[in-house]
N, C-alpha and C. Protein backbone atom coordinates (compact mmCIF):
# COMPACT_ATOMS: atom_id res chain seq x y z
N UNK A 1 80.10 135.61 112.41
CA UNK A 1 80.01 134.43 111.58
C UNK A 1 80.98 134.58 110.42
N UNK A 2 81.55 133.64 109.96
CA UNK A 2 82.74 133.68 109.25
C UNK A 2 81.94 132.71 107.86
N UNK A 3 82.09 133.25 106.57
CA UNK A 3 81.82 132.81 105.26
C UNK A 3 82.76 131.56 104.90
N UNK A 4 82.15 130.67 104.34
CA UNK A 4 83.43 129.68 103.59
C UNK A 4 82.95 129.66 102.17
N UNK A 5 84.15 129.74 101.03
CA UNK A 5 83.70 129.69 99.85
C UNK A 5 84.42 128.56 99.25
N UNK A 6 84.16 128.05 98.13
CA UNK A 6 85.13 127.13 97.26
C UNK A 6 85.61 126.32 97.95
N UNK A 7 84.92 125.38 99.11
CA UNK A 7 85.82 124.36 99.92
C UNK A 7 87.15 125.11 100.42
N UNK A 8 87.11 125.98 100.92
CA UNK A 8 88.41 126.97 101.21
C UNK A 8 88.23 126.14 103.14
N UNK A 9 89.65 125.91 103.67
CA UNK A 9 90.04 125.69 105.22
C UNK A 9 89.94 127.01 105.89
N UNK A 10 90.46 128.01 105.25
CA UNK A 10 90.48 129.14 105.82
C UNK A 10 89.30 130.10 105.90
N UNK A 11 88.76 130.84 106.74
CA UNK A 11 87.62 131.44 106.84
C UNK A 11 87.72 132.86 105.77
N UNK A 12 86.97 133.24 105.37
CA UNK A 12 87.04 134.24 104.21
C UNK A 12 86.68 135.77 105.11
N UNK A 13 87.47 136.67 105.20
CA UNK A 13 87.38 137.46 106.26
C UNK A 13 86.24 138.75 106.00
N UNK A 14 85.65 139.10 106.68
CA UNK A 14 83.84 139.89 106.69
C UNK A 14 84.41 140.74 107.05
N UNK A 15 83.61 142.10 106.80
CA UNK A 15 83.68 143.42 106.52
C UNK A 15 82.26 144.21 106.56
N UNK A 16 81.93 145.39 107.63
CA UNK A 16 80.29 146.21 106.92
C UNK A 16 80.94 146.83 106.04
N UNK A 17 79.55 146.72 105.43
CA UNK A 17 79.46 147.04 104.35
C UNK A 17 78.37 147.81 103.97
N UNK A 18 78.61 149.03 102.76
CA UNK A 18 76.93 149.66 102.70
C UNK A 18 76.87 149.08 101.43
N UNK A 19 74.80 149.11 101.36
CA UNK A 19 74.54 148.16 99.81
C UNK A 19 73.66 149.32 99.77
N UNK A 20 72.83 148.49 98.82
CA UNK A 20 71.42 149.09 98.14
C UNK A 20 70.94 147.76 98.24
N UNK A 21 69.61 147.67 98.89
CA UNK A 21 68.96 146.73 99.21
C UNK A 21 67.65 146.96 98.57
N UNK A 22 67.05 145.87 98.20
CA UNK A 22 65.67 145.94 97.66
C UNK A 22 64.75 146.51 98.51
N UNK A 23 63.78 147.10 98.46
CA UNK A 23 62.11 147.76 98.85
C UNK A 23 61.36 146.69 98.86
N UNK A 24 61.26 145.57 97.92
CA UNK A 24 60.50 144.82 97.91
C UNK A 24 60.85 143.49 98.70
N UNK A 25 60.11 143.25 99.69
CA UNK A 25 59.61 142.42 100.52
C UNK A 25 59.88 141.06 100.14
N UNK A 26 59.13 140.65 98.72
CA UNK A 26 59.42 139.57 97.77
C UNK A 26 61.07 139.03 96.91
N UNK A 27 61.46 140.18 97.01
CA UNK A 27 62.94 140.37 96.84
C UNK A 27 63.84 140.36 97.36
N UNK A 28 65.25 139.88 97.06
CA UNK A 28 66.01 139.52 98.16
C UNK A 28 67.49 139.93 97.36
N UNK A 29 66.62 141.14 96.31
CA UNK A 29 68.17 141.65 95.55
C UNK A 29 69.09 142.81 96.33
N UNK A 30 70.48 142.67 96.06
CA UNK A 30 71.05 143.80 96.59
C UNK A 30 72.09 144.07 96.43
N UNK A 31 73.14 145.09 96.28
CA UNK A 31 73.95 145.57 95.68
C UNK A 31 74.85 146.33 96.39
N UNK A 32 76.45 145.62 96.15
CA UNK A 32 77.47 146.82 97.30
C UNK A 32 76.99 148.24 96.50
N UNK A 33 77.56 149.23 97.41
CA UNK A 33 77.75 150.37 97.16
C UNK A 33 78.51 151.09 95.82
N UNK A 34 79.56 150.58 96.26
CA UNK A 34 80.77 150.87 95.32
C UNK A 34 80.54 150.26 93.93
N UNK A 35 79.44 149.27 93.88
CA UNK A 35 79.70 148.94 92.35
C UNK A 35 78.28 149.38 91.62
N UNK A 36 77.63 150.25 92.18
CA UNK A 36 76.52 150.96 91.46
C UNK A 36 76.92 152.13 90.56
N UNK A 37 76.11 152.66 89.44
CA UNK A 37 76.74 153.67 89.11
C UNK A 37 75.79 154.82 89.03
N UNK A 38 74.64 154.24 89.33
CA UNK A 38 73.61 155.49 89.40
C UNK A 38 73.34 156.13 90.98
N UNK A 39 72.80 157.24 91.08
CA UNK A 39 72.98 157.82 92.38
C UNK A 39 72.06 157.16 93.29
N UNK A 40 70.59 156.30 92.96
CA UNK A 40 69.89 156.04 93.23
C UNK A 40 69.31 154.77 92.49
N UNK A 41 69.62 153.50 92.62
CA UNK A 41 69.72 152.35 91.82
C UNK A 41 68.16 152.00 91.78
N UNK A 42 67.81 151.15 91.17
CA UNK A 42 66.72 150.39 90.77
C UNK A 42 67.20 149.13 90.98
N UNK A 43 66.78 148.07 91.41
CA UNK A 43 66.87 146.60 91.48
C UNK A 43 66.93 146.16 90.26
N UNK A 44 67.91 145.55 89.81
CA UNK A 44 67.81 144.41 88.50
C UNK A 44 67.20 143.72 88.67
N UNK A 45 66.82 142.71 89.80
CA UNK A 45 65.72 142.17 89.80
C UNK A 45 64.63 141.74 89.36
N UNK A 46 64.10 143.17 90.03
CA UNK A 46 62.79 143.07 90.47
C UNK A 46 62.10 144.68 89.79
N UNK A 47 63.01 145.36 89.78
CA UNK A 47 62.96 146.71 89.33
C UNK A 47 62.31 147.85 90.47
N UNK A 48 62.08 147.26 91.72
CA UNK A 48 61.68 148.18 92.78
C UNK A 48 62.49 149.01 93.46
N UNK A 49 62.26 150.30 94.03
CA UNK A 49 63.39 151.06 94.41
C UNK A 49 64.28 150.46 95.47
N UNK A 50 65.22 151.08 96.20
CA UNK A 50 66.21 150.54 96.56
C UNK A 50 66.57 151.32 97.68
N UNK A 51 66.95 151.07 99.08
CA UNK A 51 67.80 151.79 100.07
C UNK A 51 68.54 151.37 100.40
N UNK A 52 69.62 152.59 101.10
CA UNK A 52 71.24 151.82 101.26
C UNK A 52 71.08 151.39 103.08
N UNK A 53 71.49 150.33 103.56
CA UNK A 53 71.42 149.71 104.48
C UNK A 53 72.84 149.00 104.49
N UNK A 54 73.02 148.52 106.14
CA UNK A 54 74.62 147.82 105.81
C UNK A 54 74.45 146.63 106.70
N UNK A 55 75.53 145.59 105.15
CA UNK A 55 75.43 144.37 105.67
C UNK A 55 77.01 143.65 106.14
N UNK A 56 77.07 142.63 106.61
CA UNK A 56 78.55 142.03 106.79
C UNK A 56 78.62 140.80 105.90
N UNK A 57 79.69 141.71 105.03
CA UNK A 57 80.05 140.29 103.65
C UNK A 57 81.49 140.50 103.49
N UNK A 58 81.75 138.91 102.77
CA UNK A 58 82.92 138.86 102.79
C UNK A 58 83.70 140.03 101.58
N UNK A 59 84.69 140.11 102.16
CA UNK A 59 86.00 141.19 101.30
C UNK A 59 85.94 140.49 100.32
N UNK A 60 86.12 141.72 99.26
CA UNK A 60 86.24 141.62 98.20
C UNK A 60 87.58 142.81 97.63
N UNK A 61 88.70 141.82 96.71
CA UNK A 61 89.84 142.15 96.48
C UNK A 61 90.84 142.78 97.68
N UNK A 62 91.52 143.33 97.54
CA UNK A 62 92.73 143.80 98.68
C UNK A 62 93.25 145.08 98.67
């Protein structure tokens, strides 16, 4: 499945990816990898712990 952002024609090109994903069920927060800075994040959220799981999102920078 291909992302469209900003009324863009062109498809915005996807990538896996590892995050930090919420614990909580009720929550639907989550976070690339690369832009965490603790070894083991907490949800801004929601504040529930967090595991790294991988998703397909669009690229980000080049």
């Amino acid at each position: 499945m291909m992302a469209y952002f900003n009324n863009q024609k062109e498809p915005v090109p996807e990538v896996e990816t590892t995050v930090w994903a919420c614990t909580n069920d009720d929550c639907n927060g989550f976070m690339r990898e690369n832009f965490t800075f603790e070894e083991k994040p907490h949800c801004p959220l929601c504040h529930s712990d967090m595991k790294k799981e991988v998703r397909v999102l669009p690229v980000i920078g080049s």
